[in-house]
N, C-alpha and C. Protein backbone atom coordinates (compact mmCIF):
# COMPACT_ATOMS: atom_id res chain seq x y z
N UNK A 1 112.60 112.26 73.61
CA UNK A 1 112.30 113.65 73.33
C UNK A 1 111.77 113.79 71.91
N UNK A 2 112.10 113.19 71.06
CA UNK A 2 111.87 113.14 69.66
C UNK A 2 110.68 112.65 69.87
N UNK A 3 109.96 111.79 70.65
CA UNK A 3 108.56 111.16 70.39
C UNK A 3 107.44 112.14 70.65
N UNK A 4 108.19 113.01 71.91
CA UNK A 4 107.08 114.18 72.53
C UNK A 4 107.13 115.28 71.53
N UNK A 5 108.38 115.51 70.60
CA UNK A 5 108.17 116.25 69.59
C UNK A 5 107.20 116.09 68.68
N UNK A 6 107.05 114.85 67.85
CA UNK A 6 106.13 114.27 67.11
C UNK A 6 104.57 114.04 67.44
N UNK A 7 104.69 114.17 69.25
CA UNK A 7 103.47 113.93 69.69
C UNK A 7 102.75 115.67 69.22
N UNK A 8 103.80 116.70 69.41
CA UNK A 8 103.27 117.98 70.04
C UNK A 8 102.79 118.01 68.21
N UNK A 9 103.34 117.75 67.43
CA UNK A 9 103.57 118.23 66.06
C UNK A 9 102.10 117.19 65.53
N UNK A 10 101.66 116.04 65.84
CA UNK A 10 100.37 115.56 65.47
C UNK A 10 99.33 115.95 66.14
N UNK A 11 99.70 116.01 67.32
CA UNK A 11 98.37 116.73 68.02
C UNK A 11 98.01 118.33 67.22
N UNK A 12 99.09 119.17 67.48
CA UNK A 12 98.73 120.66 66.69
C UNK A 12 98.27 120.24 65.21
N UNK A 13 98.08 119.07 64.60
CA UNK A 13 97.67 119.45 63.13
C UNK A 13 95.76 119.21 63.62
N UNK A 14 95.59 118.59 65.08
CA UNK A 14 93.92 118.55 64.97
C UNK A 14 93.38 119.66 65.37
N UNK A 15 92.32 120.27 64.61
CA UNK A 15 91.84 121.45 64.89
C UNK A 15 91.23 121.22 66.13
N UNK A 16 90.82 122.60 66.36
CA UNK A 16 90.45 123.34 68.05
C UNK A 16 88.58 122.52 67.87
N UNK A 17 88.19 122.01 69.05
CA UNK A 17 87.24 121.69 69.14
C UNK A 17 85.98 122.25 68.53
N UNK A 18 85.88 123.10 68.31
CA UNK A 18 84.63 124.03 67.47
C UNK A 18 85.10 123.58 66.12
N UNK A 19 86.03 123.21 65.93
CA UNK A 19 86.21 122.52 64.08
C UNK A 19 86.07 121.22 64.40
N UNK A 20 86.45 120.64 65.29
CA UNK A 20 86.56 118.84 65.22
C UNK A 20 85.10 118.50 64.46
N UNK A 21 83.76 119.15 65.03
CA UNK A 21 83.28 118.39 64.49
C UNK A 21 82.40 118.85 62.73
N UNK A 22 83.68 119.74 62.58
CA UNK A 22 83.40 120.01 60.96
C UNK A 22 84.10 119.24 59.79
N UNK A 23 85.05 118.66 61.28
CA UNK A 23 86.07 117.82 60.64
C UNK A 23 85.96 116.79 59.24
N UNK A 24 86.88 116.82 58.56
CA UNK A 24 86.83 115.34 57.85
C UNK A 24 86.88 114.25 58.18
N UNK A 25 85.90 113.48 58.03
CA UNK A 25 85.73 112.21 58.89
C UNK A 25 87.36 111.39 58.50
N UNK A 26 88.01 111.28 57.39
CA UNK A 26 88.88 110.52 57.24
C UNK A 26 90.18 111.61 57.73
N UNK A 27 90.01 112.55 57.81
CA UNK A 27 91.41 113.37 58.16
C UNK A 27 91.57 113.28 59.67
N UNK A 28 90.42 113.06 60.94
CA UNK A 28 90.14 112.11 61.83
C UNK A 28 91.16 111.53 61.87
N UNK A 29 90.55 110.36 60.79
CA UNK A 29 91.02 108.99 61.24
C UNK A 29 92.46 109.07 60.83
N UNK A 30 92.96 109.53 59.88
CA UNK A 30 94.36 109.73 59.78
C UNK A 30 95.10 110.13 61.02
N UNK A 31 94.91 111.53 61.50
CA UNK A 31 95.65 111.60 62.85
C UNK A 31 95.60 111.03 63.89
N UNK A 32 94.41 110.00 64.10
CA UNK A 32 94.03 109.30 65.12
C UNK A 32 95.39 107.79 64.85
N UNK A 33 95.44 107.19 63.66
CA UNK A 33 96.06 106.20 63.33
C UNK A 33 98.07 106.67 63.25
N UNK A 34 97.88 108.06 62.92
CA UNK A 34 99.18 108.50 63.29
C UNK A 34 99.66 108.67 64.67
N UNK A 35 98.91 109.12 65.56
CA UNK A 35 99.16 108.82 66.70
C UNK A 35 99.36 107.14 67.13
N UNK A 36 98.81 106.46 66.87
CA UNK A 36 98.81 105.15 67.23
C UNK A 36 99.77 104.64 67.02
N UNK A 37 100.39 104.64 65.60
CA UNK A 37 101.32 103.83 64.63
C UNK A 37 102.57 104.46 65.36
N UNK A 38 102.76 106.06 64.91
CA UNK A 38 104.09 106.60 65.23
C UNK A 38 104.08 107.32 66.75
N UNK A 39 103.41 107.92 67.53
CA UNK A 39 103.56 108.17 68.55
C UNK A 39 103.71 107.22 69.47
N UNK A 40 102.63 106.57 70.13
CA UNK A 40 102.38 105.16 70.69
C UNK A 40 103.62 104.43 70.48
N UNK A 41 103.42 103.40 69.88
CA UNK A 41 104.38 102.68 69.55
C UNK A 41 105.52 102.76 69.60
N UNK A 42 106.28 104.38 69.20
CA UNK A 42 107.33 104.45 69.75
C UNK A 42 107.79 104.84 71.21
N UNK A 43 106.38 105.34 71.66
CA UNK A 43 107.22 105.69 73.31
C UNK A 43 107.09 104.49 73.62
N UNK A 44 106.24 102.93 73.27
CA UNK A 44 106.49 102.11 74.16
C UNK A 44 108.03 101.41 73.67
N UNK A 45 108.57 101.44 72.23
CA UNK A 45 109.54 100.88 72.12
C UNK A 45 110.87 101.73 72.82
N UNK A 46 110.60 102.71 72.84
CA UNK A 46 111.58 103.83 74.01
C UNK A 46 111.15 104.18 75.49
N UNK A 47 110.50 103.56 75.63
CA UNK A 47 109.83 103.20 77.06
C UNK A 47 109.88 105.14 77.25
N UNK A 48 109.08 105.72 76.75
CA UNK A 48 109.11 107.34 76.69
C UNK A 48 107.76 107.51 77.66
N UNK A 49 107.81 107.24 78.79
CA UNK A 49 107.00 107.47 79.65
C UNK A 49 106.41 109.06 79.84
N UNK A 50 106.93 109.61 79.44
CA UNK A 50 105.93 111.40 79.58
C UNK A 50 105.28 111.09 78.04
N UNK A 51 105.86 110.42 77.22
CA UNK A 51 105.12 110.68 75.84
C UNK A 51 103.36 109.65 75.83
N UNK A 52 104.02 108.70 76.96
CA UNK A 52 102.80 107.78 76.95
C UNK A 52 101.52 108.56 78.08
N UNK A 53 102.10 108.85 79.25
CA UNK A 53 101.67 109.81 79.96
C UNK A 53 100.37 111.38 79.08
N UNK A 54 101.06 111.73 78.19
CA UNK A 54 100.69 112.89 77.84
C UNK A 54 99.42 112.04 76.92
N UNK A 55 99.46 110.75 75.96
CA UNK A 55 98.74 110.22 75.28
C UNK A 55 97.45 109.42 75.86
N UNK A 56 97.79 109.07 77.15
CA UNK A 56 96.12 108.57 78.18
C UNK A 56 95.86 109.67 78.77
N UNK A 57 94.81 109.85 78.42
CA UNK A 57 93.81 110.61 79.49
C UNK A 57 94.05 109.91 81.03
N UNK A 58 93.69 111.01 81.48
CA UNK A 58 94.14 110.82 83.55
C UNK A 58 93.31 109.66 83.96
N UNK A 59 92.33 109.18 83.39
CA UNK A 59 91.55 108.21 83.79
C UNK A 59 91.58 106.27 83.21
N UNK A 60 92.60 106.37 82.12
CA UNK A 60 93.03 105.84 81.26
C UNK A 60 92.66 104.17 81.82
N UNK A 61 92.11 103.55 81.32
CA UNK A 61 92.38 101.92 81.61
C UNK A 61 92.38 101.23 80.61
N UNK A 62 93.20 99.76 80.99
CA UNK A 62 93.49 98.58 79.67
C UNK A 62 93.26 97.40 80.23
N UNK A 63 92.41 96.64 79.39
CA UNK A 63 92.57 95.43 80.18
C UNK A 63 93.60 94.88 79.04
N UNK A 64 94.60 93.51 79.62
CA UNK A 64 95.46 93.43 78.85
C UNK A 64 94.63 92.08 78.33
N UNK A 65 96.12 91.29 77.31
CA UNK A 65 95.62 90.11 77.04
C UNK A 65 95.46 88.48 77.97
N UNK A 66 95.65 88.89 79.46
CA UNK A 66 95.50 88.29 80.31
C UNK A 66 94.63 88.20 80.79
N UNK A 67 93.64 89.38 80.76
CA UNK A 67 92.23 89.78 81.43
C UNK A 67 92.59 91.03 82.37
N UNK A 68 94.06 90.87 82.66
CA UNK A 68 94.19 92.36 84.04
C UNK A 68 93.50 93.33 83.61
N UNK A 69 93.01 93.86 85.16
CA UNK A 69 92.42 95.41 84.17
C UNK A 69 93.50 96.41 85.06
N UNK A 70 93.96 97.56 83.68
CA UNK A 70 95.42 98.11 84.95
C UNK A 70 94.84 99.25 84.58
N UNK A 71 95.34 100.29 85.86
CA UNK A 71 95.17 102.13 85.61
C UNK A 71 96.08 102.41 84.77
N UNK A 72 96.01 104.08 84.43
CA UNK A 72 97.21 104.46 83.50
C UNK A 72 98.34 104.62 84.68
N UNK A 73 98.39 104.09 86.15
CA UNK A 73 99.75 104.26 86.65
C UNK A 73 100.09 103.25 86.57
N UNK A 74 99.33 101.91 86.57
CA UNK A 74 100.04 100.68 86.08
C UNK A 74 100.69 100.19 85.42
N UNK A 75 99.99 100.96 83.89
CA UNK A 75 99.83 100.39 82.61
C UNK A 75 101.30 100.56 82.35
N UNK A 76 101.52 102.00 83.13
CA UNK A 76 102.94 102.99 82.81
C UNK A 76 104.34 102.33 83.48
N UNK A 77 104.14 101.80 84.91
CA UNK A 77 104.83 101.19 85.81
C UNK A 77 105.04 99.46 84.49
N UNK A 78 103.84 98.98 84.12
CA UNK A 78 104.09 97.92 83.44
C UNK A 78 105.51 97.92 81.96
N UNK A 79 105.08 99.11 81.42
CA UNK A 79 105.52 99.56 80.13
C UNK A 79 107.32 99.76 80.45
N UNK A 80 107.05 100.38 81.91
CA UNK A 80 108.68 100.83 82.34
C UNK A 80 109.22 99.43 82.80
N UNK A 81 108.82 98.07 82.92
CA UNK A 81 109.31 97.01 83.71
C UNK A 81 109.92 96.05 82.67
N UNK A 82 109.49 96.26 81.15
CA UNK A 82 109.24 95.43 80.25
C UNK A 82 111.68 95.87 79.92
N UNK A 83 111.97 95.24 79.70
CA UNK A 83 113.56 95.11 79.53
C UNK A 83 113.71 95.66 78.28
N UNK A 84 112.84 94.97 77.11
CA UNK A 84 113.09 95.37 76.05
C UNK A 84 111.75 95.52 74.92
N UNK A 85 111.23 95.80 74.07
CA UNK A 85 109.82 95.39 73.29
C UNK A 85 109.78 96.31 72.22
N UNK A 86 109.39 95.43 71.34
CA UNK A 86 108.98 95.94 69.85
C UNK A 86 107.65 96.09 69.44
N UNK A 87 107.20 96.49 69.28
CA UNK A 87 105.39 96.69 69.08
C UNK A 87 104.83 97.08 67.97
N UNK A 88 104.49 96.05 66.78
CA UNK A 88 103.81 96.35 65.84
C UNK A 88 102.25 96.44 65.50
N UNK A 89 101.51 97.42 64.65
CA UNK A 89 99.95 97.52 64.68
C UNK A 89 99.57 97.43 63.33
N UNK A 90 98.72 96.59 63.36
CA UNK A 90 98.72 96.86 61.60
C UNK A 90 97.27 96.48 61.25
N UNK A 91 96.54 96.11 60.46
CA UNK A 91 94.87 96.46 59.72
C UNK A 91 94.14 97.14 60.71
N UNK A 92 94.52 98.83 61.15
CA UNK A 92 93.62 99.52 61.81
C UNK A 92 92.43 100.15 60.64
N UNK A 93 91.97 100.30 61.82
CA UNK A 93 90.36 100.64 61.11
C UNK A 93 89.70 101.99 62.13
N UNK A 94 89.29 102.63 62.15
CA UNK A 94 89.12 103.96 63.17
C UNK A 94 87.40 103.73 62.45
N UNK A 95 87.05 104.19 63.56
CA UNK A 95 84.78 104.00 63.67
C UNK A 95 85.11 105.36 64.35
N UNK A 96 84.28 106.57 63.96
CA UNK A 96 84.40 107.88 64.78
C UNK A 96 82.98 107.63 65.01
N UNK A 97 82.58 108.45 65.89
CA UNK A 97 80.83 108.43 66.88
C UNK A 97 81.25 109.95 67.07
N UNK A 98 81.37 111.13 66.97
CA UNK A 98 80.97 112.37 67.55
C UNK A 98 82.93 112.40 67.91
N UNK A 99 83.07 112.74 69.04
CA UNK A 99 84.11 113.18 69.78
C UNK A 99 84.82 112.06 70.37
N UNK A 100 84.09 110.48 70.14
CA UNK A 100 84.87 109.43 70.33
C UNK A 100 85.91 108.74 69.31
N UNK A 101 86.72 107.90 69.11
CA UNK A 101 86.82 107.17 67.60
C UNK A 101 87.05 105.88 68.30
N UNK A 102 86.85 104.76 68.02
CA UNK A 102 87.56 103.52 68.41
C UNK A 102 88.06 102.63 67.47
N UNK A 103 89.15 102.21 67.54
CA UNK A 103 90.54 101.77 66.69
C UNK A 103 90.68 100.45 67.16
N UNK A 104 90.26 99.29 65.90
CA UNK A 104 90.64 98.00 65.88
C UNK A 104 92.14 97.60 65.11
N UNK A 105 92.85 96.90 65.34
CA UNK A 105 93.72 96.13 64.66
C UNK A 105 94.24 94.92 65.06
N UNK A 106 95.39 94.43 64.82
CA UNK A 106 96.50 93.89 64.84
C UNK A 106 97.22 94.04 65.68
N UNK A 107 98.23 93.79 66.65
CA UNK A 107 99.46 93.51 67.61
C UNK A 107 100.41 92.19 67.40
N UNK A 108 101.87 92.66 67.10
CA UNK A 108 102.70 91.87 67.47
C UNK A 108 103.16 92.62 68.55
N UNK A 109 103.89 91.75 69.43
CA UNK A 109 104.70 92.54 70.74
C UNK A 109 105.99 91.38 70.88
N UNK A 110 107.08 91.95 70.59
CA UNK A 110 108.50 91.24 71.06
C UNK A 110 109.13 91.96 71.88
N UNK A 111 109.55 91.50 73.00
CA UNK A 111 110.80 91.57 73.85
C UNK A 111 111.36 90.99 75.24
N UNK A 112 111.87 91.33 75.82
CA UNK A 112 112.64 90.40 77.19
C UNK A 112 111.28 91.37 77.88
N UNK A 113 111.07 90.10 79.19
CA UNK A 113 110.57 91.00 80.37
C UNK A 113 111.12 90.25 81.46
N UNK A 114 111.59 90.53 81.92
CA UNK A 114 112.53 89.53 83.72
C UNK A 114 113.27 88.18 82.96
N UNK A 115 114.29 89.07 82.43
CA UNK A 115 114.96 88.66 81.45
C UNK A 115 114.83 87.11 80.48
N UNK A 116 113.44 86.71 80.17
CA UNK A 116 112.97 85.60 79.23
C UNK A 116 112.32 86.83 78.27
N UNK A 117 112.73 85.91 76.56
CA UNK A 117 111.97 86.38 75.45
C UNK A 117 110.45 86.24 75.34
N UNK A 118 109.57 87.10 74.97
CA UNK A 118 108.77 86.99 74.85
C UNK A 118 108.23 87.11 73.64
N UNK A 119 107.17 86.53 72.61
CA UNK A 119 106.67 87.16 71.44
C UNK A 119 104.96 87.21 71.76
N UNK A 120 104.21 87.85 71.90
CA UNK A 120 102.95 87.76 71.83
C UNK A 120 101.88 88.74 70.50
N UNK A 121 100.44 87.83 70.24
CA UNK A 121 100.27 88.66 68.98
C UNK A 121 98.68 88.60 69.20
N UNK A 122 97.74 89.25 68.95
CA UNK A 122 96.59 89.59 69.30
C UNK A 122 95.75 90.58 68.33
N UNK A 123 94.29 90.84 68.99
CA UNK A 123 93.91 91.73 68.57
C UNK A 123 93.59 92.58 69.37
N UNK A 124 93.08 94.78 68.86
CA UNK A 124 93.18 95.22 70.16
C UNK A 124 92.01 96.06 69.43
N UNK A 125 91.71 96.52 70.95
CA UNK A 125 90.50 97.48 70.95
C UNK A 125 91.16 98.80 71.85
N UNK A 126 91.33 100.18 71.12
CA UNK A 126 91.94 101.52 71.18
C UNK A 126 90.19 102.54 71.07
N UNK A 127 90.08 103.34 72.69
CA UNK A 127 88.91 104.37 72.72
C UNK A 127 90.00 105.44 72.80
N UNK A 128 89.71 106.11 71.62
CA UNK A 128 89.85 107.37 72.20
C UNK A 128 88.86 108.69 72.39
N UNK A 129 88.98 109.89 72.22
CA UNK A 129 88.31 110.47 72.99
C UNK A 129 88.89 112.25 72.55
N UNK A 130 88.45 113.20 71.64
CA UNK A 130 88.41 114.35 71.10
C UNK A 130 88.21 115.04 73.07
N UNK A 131 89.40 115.74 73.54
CA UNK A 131 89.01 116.19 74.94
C UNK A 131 90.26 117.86 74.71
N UNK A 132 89.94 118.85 75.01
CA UNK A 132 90.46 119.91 75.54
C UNK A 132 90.92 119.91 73.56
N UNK A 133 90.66 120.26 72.99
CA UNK A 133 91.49 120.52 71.53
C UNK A 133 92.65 119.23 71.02
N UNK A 134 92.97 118.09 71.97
CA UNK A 134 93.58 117.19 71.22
C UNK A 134 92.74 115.67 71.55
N UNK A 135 92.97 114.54 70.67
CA UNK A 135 92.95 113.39 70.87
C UNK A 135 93.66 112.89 72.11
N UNK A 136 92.78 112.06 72.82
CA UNK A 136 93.72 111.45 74.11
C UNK A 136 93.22 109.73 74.08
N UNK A 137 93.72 108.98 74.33
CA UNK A 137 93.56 107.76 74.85
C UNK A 137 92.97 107.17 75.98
N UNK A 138 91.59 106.57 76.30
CA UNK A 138 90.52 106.61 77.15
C UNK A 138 90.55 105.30 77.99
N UNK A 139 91.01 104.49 76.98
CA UNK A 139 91.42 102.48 77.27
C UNK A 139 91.35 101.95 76.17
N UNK A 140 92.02 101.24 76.72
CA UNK A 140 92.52 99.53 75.52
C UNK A 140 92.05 98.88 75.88
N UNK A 141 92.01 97.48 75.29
CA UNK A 141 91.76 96.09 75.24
C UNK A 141 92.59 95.15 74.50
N UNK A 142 93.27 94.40 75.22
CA UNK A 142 94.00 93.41 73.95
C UNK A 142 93.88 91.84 74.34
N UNK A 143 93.76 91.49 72.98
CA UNK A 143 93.05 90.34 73.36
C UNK A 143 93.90 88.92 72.11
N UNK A 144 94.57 87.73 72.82
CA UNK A 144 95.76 86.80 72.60
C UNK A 144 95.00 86.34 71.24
N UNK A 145 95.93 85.70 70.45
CA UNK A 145 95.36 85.15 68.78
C UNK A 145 94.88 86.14 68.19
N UNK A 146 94.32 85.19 67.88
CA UNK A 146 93.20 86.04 66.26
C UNK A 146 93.92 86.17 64.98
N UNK A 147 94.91 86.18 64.60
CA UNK A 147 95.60 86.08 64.10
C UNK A 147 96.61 84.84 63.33
């Protein structure tokens, strides 16, 4: 509940679409990377499935670092299967194009899944997508090493 709070409370700081694109290009990228860092991340470490829900767009896809390519009912069914996971993001970088932004970084991911430890670490590719007055999440990409 605290995550969907934080979600409602970053989304309301982006202005209404007739400002987005008067926007500050870096005030953008700030709420775009706040969403990522503190929203994200924590519904997956609280497995907060309406918070992740509310953050993909209805059309949402990821391919993971396996190659799967999953829907956002997968992605969600995947996220809820995982036992336990820690999820860190770190040298993001946000590229805005108009009403798109896309977000490179960093991934660590720790936790149990069918009860063996897991640690995996990568790099990822984050579209999002300026839609109805907030930022939503369009697809991922994550991709093993690099690191």
């Amino acid at each position: 509940m605290r995550t969907v709070m934080l979600l409602v409370l970053i989304a309301s700081l982006v202005p209404a679409r007739s400002h987005a694109q008067a926007m500050n290009g870096s005030d953008a990228e700030s709420k775009i990377i706040l969403l990522e860092r503190l929203a994200k991340m924590q519904a997956y470490q609280g497995k907060d499935l309406k918070t992740l829900d509310a953050i993909f767009e209805e059309h949402f896809v990821d391919v993971d670092a396996n190659g799967r390519l999953l829907s956002k009912p997968e992605f969600l069914a995947y996220i809820q299967s995982i036992d336990s996971v820690q999820v860190l993001a770190e040298g993001m970088a946000v590229s805005l194009h108009g009403d798109t932004a896309v977000v490179t970084g960093l991934y660590r991911m720790k936790g149990v899944e069918r009860g063996k430890p897991f640690l995996r670490r990568g790099r990822f590719v984050d579209t999002w997508l300026f839609k109805n007055g907030r930022w939503v999440e369009i697809a991922g990409l994550s991709t093993p090493g690099g690191i």
